[in-house]
N, C-alpha and C. Protein backbone atom coordinates (compact mmCIF):
# COMPACT_ATOMS: atom_id res chain seq x y z
N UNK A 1 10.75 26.15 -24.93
CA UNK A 1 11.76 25.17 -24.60
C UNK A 1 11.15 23.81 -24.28
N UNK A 2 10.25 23.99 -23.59
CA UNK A 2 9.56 22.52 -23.17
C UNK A 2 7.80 22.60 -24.02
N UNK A 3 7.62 21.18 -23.97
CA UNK A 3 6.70 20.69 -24.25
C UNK A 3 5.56 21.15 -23.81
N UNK A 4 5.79 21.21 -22.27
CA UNK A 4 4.68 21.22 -21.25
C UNK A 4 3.68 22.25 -20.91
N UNK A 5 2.55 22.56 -21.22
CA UNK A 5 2.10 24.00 -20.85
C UNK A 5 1.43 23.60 -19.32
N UNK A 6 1.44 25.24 -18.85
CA UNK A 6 1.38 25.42 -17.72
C UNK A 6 0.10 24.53 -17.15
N UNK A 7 -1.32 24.26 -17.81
CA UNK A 7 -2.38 23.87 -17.93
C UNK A 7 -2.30 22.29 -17.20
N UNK A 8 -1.21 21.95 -17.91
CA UNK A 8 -0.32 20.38 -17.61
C UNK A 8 -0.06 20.12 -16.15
N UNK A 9 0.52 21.23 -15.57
CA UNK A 9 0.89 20.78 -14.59
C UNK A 9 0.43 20.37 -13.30
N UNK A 10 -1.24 20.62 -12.78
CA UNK A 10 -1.84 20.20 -12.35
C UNK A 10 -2.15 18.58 -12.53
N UNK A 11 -2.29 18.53 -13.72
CA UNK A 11 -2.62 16.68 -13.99
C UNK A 11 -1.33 16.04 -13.97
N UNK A 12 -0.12 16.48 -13.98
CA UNK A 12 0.95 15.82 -13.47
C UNK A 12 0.97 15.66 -11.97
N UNK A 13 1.21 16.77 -11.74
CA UNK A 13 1.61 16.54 -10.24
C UNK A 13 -0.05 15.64 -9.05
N UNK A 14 -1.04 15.76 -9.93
CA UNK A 14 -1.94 14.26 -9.32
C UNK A 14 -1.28 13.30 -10.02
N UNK A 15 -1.61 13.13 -10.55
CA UNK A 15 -0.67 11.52 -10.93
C UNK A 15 0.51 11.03 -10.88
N UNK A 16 1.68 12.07 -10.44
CA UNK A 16 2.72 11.81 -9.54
C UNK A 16 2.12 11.35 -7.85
N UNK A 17 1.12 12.25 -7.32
CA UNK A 17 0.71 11.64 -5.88
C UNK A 17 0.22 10.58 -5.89
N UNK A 18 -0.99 10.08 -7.55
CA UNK A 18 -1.19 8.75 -7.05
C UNK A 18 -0.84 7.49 -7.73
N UNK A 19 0.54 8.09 -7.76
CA UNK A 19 1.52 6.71 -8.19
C UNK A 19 2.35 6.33 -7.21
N UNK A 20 2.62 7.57 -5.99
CA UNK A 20 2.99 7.45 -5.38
C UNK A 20 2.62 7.13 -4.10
N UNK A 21 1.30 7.29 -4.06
CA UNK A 21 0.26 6.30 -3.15
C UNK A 21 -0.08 4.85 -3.36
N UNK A 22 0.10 4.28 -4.38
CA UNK A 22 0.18 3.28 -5.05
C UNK A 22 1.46 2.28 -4.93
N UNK A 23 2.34 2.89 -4.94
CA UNK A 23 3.65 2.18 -4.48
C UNK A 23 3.64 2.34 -2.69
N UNK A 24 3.53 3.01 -2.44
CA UNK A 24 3.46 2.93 -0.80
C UNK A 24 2.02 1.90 0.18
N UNK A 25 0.98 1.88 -0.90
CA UNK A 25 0.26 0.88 -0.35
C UNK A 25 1.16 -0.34 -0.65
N UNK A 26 1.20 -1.01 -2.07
CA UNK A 26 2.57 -2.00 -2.46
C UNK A 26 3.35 -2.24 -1.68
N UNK A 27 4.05 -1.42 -1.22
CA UNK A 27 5.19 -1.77 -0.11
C UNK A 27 4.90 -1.81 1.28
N UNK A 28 4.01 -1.67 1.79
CA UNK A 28 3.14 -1.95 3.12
C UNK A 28 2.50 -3.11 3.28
N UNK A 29 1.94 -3.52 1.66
CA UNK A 29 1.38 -4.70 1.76
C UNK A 29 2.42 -5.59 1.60
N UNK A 30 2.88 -5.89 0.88
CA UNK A 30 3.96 -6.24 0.64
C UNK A 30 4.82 -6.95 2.25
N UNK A 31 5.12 -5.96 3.09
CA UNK A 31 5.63 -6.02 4.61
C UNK A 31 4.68 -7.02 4.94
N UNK A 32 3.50 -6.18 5.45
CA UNK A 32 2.37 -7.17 5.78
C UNK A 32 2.25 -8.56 5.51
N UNK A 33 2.21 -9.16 4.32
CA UNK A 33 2.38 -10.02 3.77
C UNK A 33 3.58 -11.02 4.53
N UNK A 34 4.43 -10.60 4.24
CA UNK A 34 5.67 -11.32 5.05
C UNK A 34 5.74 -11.58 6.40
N UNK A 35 5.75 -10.14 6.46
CA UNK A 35 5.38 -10.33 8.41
C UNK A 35 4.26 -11.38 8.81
N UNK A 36 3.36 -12.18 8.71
CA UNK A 36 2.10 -13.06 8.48
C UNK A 36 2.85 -14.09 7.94
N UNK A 37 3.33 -14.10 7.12
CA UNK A 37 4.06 -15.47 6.54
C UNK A 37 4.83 -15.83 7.74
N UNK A 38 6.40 -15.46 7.80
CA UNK A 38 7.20 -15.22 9.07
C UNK A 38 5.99 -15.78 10.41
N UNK A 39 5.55 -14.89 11.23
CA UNK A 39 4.88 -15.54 12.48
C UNK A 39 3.99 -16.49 11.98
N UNK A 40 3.10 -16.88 11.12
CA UNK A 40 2.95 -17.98 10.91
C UNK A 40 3.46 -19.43 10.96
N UNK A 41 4.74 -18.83 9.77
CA UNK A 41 5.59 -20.48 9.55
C UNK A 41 6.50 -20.62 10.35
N UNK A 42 7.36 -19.45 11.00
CA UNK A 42 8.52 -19.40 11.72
C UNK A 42 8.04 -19.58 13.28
N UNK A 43 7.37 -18.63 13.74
CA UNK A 43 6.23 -18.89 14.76
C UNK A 43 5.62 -19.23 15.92
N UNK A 44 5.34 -19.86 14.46
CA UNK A 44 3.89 -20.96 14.71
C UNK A 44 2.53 -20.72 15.54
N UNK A 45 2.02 -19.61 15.05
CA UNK A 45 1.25 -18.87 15.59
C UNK A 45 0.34 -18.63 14.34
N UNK A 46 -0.30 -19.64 13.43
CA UNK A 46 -1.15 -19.49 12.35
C UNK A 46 -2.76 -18.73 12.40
N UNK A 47 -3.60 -19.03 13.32
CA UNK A 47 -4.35 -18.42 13.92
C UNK A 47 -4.37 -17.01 13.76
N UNK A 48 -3.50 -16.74 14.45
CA UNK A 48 -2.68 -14.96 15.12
C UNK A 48 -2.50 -14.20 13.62
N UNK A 49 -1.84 -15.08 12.64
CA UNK A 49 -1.03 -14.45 11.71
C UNK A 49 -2.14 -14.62 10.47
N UNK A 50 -3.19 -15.03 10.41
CA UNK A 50 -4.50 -15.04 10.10
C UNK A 50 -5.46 -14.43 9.95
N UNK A 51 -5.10 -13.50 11.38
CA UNK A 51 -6.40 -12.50 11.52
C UNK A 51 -5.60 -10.96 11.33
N UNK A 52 -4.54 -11.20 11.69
CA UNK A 52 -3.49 -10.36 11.50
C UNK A 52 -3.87 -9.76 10.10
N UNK A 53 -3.17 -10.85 9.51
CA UNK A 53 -3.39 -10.53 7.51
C UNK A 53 -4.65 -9.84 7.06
N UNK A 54 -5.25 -10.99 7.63
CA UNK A 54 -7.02 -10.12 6.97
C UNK A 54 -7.51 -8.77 7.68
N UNK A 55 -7.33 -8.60 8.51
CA UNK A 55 -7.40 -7.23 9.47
C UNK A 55 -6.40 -6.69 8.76
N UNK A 56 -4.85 -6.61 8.67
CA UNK A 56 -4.24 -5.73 8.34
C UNK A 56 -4.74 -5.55 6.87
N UNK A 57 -5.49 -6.33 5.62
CA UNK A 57 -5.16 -6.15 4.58
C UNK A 57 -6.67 -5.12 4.66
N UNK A 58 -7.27 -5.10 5.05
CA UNK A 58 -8.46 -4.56 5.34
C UNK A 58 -8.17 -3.65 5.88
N UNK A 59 -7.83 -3.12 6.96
CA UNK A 59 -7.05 -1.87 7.36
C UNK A 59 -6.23 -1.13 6.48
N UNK A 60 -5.52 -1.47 5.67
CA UNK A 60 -4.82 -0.77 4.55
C UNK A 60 -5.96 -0.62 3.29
N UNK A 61 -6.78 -1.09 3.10
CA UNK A 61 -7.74 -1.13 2.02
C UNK A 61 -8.93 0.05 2.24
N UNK A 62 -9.07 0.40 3.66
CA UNK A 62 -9.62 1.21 4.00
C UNK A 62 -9.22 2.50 4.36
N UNK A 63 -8.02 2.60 4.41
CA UNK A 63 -6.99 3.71 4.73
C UNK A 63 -6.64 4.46 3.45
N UNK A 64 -6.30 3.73 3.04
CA UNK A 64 -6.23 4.29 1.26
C UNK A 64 -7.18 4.36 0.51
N UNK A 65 -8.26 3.87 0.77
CA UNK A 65 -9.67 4.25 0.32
C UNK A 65 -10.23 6.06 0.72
N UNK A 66 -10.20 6.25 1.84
CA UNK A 66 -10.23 7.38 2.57
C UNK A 66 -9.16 8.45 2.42
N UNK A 67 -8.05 8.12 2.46
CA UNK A 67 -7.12 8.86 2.55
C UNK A 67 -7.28 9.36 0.35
């Protein structure tokens, strides 16, 4: 009936997890991103929202590195 042999389904279901690790870093950074923009410009706390960014983008870069 289907295409798929059983053999398959291992290399699917990784590359369903890391697409789906992939969009969830995306959308974290993504937040991040804004949130830093926001207290920055809105604020006015550029400094703060500075170290913020680079720490947070680095913190997520290392999290998903590991993880």
């Amino acid at each position: 009936m289907t295409d798929v042999q059983d053999d398959d389904l291992p290399a699917h279901v990784q590359t369903y997890r890391s697409f789906n690790k992939l969009v969830l870093f995306a959308i974290l950074f993504i937040m991040l991103l804004l949130s830093c923009m926001a207290l920055g410009l809105v604020g006015s706390s550029g400094f703060f929202a500075l170290v913020l960014g680079i720490g947070g983008a680095v913190a997520l870069l290392i999290a998903f590195a590991v993880l």
